[in-house]
Structure formats: C-alpha cells, structure tokens
C-alpha atoms as a PDB file:
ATOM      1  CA  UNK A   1     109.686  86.165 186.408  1.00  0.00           C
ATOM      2  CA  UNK A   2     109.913  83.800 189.905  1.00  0.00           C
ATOM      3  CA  UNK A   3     113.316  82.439 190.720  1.00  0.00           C
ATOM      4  CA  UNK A   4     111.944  80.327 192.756  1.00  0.00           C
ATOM      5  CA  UNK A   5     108.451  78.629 192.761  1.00  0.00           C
ATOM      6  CA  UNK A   6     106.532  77.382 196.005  1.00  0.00           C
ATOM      7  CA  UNK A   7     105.048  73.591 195.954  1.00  0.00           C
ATOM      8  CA  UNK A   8     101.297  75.303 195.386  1.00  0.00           C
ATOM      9  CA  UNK A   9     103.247  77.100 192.134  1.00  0.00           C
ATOM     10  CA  UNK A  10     105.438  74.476 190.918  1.00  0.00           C
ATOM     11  CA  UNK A  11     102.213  72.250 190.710  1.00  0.00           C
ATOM     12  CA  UNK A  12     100.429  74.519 188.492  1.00  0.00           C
ATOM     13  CA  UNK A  13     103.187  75.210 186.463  1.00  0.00           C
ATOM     14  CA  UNK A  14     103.259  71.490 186.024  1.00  0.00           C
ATOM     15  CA  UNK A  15      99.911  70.480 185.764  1.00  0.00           C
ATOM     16  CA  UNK A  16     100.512  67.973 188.521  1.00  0.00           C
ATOM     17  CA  UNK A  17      98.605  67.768 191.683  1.00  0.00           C
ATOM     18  CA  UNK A  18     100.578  69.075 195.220  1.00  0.00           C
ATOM     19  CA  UNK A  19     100.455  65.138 196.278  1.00  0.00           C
ATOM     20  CA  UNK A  20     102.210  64.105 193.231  1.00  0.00           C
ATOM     21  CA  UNK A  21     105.104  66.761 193.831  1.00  0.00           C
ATOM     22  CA  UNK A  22     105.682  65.664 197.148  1.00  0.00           C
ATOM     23  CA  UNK A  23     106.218  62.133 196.069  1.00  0.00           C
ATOM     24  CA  UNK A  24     108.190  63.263 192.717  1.00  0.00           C
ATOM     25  CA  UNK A  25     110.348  65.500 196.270  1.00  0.00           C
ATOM     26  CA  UNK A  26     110.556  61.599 197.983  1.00  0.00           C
ATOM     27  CA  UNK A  27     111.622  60.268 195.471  1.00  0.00           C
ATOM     28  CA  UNK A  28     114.696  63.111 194.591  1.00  0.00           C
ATOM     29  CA  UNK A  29     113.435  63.080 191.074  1.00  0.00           C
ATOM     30  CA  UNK A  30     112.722  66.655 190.709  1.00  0.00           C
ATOM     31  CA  UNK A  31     114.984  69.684 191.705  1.00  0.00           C
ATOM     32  CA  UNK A  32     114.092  71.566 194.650  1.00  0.00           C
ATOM     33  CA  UNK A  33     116.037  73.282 197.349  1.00  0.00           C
ATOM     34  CA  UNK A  34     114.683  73.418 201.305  1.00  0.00           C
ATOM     35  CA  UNK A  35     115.297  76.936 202.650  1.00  0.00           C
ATOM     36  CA  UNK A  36     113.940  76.647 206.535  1.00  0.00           C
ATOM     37  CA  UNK A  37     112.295  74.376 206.592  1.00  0.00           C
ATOM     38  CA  UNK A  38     109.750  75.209 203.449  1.00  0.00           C
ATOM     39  CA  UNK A  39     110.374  73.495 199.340  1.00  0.00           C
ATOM     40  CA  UNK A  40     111.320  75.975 197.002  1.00  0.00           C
ATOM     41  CA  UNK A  41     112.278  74.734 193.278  1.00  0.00           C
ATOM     42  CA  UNK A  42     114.230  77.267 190.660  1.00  0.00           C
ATOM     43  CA  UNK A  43     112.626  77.464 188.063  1.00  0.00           C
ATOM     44  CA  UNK A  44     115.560  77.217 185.524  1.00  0.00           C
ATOM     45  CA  UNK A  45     116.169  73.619 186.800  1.00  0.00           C
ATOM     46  CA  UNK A  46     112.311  72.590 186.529  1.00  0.00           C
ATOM     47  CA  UNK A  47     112.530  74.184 182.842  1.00  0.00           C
ATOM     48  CA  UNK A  48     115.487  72.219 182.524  1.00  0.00           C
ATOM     49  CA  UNK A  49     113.788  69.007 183.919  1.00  0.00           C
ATOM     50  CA  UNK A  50     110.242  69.322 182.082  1.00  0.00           C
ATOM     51  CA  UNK A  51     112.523  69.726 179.123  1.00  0.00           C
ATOM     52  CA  UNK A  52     114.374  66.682 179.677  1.00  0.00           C
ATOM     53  CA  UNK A  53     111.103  64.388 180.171  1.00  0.00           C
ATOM     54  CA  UNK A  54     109.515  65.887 177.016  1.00  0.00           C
ATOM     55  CA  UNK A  55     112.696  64.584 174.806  1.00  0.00           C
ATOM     56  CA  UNK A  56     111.852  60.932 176.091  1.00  0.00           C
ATOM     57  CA  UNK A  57     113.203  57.980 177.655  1.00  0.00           C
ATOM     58  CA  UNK A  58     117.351  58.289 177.433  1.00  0.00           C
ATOM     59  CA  UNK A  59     117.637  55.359 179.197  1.00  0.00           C
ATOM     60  CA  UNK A  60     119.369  53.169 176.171  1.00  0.00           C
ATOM     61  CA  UNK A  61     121.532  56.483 175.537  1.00  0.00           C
ATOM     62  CA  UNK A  62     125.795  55.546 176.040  1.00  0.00           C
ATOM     63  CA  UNK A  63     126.652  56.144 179.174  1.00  0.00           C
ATOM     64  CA  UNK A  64     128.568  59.922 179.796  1.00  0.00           C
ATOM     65  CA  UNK A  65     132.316  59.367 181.531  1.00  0.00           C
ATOM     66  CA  UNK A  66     131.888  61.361 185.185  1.00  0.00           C
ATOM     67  CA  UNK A  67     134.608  63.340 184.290  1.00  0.00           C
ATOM     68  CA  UNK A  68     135.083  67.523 183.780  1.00  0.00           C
ATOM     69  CA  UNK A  69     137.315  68.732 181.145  1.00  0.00           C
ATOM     70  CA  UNK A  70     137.848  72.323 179.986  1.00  0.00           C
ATOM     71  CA  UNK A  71     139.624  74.945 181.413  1.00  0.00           C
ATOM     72  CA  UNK A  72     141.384  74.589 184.955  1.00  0.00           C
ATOM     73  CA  UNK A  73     139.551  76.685 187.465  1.00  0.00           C
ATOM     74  CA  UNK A  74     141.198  77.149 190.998  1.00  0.00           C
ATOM     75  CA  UNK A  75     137.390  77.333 192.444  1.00  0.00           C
ATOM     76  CA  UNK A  76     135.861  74.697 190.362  1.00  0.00           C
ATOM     77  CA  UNK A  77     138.753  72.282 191.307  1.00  0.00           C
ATOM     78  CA  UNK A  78     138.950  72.684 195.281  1.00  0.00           C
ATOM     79  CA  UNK A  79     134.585  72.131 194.845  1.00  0.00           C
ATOM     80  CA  UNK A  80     135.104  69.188 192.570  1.00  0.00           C
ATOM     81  CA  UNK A  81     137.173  67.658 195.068  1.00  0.00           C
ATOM     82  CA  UNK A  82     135.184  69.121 198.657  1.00  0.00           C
ATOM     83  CA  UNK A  83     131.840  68.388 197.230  1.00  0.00           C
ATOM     84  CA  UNK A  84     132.082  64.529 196.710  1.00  0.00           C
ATOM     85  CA  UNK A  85     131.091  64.831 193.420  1.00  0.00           C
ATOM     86  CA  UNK A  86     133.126  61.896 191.956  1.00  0.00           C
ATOM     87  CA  UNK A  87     134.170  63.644 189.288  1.00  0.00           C
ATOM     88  CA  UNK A  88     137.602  63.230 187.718  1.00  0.00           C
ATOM     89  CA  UNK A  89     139.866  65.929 186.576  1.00  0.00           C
ATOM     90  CA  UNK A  90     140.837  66.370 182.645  1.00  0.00           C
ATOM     91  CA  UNK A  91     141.498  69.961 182.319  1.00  0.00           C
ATOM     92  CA  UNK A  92     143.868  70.943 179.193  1.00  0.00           C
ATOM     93  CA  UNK A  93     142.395  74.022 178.209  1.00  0.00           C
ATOM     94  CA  UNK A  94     138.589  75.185 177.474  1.00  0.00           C
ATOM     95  CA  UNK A  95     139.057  74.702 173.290  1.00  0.00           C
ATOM     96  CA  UNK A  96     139.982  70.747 174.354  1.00  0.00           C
ATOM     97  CA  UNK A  97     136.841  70.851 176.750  1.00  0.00           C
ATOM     98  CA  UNK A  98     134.811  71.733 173.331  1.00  0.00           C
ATOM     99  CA  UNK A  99     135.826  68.873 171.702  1.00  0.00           C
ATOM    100  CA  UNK A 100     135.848  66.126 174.100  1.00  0.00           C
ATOM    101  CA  UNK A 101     132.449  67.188 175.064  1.00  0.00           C
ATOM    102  CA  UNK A 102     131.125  67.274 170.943  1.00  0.00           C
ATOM    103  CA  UNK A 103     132.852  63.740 171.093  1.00  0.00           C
ATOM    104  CA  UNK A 104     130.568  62.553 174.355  1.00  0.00           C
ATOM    105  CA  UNK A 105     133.804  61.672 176.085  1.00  0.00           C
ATOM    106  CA  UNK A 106     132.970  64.446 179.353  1.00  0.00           C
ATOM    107  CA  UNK A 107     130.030  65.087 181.330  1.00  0.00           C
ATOM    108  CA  UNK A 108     130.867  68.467 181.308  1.00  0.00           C
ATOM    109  CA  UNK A 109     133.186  71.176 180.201  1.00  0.00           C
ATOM    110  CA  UNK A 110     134.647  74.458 182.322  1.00  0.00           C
ATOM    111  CA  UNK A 111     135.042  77.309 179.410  1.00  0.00           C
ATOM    112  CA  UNK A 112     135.969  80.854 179.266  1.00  0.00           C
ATOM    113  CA  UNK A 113     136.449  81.668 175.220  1.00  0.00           C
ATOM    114  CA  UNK A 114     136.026  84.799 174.022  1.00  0.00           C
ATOM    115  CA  UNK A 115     134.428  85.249 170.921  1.00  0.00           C
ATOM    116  CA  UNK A 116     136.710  87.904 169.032  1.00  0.00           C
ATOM    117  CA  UNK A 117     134.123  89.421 166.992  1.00  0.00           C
ATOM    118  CA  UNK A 118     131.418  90.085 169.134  1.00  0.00           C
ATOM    119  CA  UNK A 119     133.737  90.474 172.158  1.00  0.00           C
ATOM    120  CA  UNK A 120     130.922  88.010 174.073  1.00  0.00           C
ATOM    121  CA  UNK A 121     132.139  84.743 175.781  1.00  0.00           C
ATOM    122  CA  UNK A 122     131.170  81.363 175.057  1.00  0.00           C
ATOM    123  CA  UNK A 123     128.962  81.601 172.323  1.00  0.00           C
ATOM    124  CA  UNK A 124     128.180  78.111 170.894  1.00  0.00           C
ATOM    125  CA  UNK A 125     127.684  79.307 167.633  1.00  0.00           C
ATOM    126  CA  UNK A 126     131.481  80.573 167.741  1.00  0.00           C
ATOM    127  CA  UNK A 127     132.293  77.359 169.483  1.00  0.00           C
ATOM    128  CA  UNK A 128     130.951  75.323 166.761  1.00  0.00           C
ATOM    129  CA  UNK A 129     128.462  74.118 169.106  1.00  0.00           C
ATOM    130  CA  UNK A 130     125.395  75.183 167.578  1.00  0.00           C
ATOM    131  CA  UNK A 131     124.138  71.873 166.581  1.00  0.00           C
ATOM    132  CA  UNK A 132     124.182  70.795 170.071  1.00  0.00           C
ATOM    133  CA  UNK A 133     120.259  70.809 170.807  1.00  0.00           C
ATOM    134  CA  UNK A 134     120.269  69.589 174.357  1.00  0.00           C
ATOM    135  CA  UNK A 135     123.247  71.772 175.143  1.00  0.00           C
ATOM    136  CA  UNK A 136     122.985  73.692 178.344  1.00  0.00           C
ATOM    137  CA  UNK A 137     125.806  76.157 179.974  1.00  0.00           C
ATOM    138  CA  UNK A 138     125.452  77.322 183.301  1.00  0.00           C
ATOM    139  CA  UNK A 139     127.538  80.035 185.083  1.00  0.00           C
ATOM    140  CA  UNK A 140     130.066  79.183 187.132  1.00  0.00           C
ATOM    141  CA  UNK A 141     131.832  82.447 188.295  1.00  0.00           C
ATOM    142  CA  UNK A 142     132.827  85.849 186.598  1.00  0.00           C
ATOM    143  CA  UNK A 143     137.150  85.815 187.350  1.00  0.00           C
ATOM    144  CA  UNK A 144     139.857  88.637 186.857  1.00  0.00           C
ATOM    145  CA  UNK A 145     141.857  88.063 184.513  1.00  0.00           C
ATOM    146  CA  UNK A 146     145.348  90.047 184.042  1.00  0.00           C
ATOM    147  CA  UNK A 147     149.105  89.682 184.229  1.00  0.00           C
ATOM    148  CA  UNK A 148     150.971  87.593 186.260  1.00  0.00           C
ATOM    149  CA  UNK A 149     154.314  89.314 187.531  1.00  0.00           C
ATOM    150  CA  UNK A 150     156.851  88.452 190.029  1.00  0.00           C
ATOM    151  CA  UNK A 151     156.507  89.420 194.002  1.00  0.00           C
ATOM    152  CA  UNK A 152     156.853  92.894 194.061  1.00  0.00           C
ATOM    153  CA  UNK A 153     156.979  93.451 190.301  1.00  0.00           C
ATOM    154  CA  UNK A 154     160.950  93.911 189.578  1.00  0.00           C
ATOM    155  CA  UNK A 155     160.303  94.752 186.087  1.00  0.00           C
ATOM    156  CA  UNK A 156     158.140  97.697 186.983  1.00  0.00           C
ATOM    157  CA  UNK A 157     155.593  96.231 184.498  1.00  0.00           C
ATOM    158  CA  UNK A 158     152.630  98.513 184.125  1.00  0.00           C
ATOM    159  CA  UNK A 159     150.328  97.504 180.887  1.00  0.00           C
ATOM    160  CA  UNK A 160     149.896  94.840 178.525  1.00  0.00           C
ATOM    161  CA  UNK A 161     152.620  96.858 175.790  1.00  0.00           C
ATOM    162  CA  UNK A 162     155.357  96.658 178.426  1.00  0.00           C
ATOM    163  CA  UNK A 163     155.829  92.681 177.557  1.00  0.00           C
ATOM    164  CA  UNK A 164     157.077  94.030 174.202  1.00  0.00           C
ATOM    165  CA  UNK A 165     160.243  95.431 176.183  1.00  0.00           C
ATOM    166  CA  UNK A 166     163.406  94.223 175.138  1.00  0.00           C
ATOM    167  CA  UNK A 167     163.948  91.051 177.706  1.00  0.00           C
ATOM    168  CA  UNK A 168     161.102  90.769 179.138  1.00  0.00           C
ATOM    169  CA  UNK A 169     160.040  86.915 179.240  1.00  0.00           C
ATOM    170  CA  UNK A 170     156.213  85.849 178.369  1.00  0.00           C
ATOM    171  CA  UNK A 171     154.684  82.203 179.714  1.00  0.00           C
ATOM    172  CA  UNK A 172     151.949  81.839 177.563  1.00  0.00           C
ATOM    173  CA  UNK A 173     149.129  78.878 177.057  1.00  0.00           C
ATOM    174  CA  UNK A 174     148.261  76.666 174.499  1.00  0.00           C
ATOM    175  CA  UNK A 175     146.660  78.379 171.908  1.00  0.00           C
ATOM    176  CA  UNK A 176     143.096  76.665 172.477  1.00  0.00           C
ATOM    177  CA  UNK A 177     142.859  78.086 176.115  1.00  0.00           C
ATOM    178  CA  UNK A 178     140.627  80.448 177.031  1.00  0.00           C
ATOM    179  CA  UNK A 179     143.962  82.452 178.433  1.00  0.00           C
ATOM    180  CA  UNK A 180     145.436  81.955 175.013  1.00  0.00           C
ATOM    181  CA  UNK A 181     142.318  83.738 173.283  1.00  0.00           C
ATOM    182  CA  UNK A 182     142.337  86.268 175.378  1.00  0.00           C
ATOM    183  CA  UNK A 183     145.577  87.594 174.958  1.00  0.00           C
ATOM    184  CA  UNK A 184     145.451  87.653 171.522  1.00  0.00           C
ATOM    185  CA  UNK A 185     142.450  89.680 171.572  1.00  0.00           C
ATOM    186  CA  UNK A 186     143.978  91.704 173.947  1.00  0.00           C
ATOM    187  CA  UNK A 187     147.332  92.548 172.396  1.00  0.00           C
ATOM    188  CA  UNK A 188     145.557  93.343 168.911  1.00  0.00           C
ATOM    189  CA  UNK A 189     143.313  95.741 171.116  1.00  0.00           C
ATOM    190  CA  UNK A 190     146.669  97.190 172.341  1.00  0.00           C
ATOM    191  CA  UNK A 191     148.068  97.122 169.048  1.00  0.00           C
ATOM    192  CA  UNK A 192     150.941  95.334 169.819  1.00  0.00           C
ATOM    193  CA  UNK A 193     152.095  92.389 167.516  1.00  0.00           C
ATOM    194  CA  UNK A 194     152.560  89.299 168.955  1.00  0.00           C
ATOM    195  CA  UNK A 195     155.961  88.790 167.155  1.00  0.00           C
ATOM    196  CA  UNK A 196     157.378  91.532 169.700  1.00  0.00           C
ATOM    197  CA  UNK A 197     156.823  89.265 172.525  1.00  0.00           C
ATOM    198  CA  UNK A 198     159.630  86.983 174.071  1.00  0.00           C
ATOM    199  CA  UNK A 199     157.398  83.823 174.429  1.00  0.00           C
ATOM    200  CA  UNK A 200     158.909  80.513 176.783  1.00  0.00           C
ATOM    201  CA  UNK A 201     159.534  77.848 174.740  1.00  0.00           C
ATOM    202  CA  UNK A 202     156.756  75.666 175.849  1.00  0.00           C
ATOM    203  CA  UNK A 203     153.006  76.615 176.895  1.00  0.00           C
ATOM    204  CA  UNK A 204     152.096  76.558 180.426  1.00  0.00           C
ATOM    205  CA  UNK A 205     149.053  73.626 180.280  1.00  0.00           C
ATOM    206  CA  UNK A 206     146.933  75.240 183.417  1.00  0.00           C
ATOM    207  CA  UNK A 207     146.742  78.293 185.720  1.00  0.00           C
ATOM    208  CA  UNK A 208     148.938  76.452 188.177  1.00  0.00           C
ATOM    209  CA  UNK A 209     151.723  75.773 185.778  1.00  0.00           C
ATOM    210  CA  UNK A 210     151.455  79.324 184.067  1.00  0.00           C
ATOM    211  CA  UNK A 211     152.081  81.117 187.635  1.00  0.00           C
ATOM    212  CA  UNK A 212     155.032  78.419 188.604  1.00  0.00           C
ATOM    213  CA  UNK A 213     156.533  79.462 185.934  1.00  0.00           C
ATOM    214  CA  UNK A 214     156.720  83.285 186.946  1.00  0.00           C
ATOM    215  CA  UNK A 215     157.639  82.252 190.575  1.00  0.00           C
ATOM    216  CA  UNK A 216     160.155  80.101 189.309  1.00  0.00           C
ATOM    217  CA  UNK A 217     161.571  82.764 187.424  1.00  0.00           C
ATOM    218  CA  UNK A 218     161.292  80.489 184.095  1.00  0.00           C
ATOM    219  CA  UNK A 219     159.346  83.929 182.884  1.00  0.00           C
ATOM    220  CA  UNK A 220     158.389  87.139 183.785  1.00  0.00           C
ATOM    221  CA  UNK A 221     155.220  87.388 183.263  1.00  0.00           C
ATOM    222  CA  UNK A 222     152.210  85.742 181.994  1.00  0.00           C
ATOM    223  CA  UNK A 223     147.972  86.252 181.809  1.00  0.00           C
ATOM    224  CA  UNK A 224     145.987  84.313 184.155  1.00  0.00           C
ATOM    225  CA  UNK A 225     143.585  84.764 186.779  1.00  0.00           C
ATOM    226  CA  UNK A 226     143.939  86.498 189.847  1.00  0.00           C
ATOM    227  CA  UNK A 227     143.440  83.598 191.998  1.00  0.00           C
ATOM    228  CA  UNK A 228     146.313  81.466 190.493  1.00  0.00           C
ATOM    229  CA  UNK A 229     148.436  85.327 191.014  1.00  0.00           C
ATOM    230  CA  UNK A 230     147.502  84.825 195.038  1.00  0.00           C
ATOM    231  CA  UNK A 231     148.178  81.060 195.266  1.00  0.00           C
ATOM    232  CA  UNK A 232     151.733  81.756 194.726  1.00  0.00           C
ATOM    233  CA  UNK A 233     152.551  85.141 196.156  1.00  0.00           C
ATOM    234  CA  UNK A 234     152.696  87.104 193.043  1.00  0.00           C
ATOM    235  CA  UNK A 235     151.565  90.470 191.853  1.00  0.00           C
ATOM    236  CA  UNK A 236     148.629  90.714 189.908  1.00  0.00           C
ATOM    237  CA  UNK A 237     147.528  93.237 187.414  1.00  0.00           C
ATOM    238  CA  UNK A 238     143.496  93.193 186.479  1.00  0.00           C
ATOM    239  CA  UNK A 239     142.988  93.744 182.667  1.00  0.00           C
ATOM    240  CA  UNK A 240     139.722  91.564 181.818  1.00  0.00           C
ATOM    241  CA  UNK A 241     136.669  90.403 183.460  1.00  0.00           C
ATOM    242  CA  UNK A 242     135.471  87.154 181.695  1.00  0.00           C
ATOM    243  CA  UNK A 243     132.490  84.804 182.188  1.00  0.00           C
ATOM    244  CA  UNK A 244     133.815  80.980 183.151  1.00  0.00           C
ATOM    245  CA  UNK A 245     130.454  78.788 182.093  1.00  0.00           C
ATOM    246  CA  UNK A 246     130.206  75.082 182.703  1.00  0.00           C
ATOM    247  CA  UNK A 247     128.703  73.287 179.185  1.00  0.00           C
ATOM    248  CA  UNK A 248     127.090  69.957 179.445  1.00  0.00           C
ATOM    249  CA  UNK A 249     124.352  68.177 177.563  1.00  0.00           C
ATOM    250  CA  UNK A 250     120.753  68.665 179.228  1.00  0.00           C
ATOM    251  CA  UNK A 251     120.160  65.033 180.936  1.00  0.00           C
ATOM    252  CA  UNK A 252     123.693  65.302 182.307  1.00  0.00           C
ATOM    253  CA  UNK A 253     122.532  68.539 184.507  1.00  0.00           C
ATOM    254  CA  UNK A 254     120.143  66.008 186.360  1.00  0.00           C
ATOM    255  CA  UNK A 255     122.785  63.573 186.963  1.00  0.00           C
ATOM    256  CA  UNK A 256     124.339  63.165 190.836  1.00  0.00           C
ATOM    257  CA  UNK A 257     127.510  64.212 190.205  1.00  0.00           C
ATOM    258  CA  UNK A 258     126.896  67.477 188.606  1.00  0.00           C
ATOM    259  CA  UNK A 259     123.944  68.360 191.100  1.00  0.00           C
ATOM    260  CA  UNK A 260     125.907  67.223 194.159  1.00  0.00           C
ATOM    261  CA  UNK A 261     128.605  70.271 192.792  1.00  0.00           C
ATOM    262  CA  UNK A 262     125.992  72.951 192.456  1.00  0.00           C
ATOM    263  CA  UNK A 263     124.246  72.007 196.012  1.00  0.00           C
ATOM    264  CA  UNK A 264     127.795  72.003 197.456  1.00  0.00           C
ATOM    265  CA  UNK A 265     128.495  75.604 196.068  1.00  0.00           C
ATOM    266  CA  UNK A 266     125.625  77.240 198.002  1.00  0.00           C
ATOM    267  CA  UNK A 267     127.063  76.154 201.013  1.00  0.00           C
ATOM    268  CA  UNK A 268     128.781  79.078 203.299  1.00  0.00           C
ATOM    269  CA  UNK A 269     132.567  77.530 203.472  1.00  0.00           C
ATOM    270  CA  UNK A 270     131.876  77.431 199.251  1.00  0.00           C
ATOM    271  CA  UNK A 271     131.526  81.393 199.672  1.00  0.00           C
ATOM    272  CA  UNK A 272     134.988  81.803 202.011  1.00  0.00           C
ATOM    273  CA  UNK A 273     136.954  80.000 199.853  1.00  0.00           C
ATOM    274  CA  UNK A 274     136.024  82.179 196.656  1.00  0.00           C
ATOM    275  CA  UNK A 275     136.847  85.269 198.558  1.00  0.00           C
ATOM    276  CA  UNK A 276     139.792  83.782 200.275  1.00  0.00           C
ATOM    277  CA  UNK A 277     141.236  82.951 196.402  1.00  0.00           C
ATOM    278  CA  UNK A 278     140.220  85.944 195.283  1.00  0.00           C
ATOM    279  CA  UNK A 279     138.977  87.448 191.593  1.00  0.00           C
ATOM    280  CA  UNK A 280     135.573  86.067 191.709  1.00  0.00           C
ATOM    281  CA  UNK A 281     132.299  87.064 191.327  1.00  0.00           C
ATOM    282  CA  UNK A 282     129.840  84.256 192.056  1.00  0.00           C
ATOM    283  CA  UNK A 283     126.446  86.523 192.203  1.00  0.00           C
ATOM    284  CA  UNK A 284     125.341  84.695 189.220  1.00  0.00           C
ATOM    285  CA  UNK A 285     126.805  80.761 190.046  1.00  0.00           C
ATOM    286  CA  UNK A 286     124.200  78.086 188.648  1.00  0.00           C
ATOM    287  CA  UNK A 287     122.077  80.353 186.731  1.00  0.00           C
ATOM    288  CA  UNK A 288     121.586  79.098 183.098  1.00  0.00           C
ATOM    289  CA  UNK A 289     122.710  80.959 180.325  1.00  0.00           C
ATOM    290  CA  UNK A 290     121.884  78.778 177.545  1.00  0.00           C
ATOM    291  CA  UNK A 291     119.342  75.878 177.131  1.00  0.00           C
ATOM    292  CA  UNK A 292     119.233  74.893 173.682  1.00  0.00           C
END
C-alpha cells in the first residue's frame, strides 16, 4: 500500500474530480504535504479525514480544551512549545492522560503503558478504552528506557536486582505512569520483590523531577528515559525499548493545534534535537497505529 498518494490518486480514491481537490488544498481542508514543489497526501490522514466526514457534522459537539495531558515527554514538550501549537501542558503521568481524555477534558494524551499480559504497549482494550469509537493513537517516538544513576555510577550499579542492595535508594513514579508500570513488570521479570526496594518517600511526578532527584542525591537511582539521564549529566543504563503514542479522538487529529505539531516535527531542527536528547527512535513519528 501507497504512503503517499499524488493529486491524480487522491482524486480517485475519493471519487472527487482533480479541480475539486485543488480547491478542498485552497481551502486547507484536506491533509496534504508539498514535497518540491509537487502535493502529496498520506494516506493515513485522508483515511482519517474521509472517516471523519462520513460520521457527520460535529459542529454542535462541546468544544475539546487545547491542552496535552499524559505522560511528560522531553521531545514532545520542547515541540509543543517550538511548534506554536498553543497547546498547554498537563502532564501527570500517562494513566491520568487516560482518564482526562475518557472525561473530554484533553485534546490529546502522550502514553507509554505497557500492557503486562501481552507485554504490548498501549492497548485500548487494556486501557479501558475500547469503547472509544473515534479513538485514534498515533506514534510519537520509540524511547530507551532504563536506570537512572548518578555521574559516574558510585554505586557500581549494574542490573535492575542491584536496587535490592542493602542502601541503595529508589525514586520511583506514581503508580499510574507509564515508568511506574514498567518497573513493576520489570522487577517481576527479574524476580525481585518490590518490598526489597528502598523507595523515596514521595513519587517523582515527571521525567524531570525523577532525574533531579538522582542528581540531587535525594536517591540513587531511578527508571526513566535516556533523554531525561542526558539532561542532567547522569549515567544511563538501557533496559526497555517502549512505544510513546499520542491518543486523541478522530476530529481532534484535524484540528490546528495538533496538525501544526506533526508538520513542525518533519522539520530538520525537529530531527537534531531528538538526536541531540538522545534515546529516540522517530522512524515511525505520525504514523497511525490505531483508528477505531
């Protein structure tokens, strides 16, 4: 199947006349990208957009609050900001993301959960989002995820077990965070209990605040991802590569804010900044994993 369609294609596809998608172009109503000069349009946004006319006029629908909850991203925050997409910031963790977004209180929602059964991430099923039928999830970035240490690693800490060692100090997430998921998974994969770990007393609420803490010496170590390790000069160790998705409900893909943030991250400066932060993998950014 086409990635991309030409005008001649996407006007078959449609059923439309070539006049009719240059004025729909004009007009910015359909998505299309211009790559020298010549239209292309992906075909997983004109799926998404046919879609989206066939359910009807939304026009009466409430209004969706421009704002992005979810998980805290490194990436995703520096392009929220860069890209002038308006958005505001309400990231407390990907299982908060869920609900506000259930609740139509977000436009969208940044998630990495793992699903402990299937070992897949960001299943709506597991999310208890499977009676979403306009929900849509579209692939931000595959990140490293691993352990946080100090500069240098004093603690010689080599795998996941050695946080079981007598004084060793854990910063740890709330338990709805993607990060919080995952190490549970990952310590029963280790078979170490989570009892044996020397937790801080209170969860780290984002990446930033998780590797503060191990900078700050307030703990030892902690899992997050690698580029939240680099940010503040510590040593990372890679145990997991997870998918980060962004979850919204179909008509809100179409909206400015959200397209003005996927435009923005096609743009070269987009790509040095994700290898300049470093852990990500953004082969697969804005292709749609899941269109209810």
């Amino acid at each position: 199947m086409q990635t991309y369609l030409t005008t001649n294609e996407v006007a078959d596809y449609l059923r439309l006349k070539e006049r009719k998608v240059y004025d729909l172009v004009r007009q910015q109503a359909i998505p299309c990208v211009r790559v020298t000069g010549k239209l292309l349009f992906p075909r997983h946004s004109i799926d998404l957009w046919l879609m989206n006319h066939l359910e009807g006029d939304q026009s009466t629908a409430r209004p969706v609050p421009m704002v992005l909850a979810g998980s805290q991203d490194p990436l995703l925050e520096w392009a929220v900001r860069e890209s002038g997409s308006q958005l505001a910031l309400l990231c407390q963790g990907s299982g908060d993301g869920v609900r506000r977004l259930l609740e139509g209180r977000v436009m969208l929602a940044g998630l990495h959960l793992l699903d402990a059964a299937s070992g897949e991430y960001n299943r709506p099923e597991a999310l208890g989002m499977g009676g979403m039928r306009d929900l849509v999830m579209v692939r931000w970035a595959i990140r490293r995820q691993g352990l946080l240490l100090a500069s240098d690693n004093p603690l010689g800490i080599r795998r996941l077990a050695d946080l079981a060692r007598p004084g060793v100090r854990v910063a740890h997430r709330q338990p709805d965070a993607g990060a919080g998921r995952l190490l549970t998974w990952l310590l029963d994969r280790e078979g170490v209990e989570a009892s044996q770990l020397r937790f801080s007393e209170h969860p780290s609420l984002s990446e930033d605040d998780l590797a503060l803490a191990v900078r700050q010496g307030e703990a030892d170590a902690g899992l997050g991802v690698e580029a939240a390790a680099k940010r503040q000069g510590l040593t990372f160790l890679p145990l997991q590569q997870e998918h980060f998705d962004l979850a919204m409900r179909r008509r809100s893909y179409f909206e400015p804010p959200i397209q003005r943030l996927l435009a923005f991250a096609q743009e070269p400066r987009f790509v040095e900044r994700a290898e300049a932060l470093g852990g990500y993998d953004i082969g697969e950014l804005g292709r749609v994993v899941h269109n209810a």
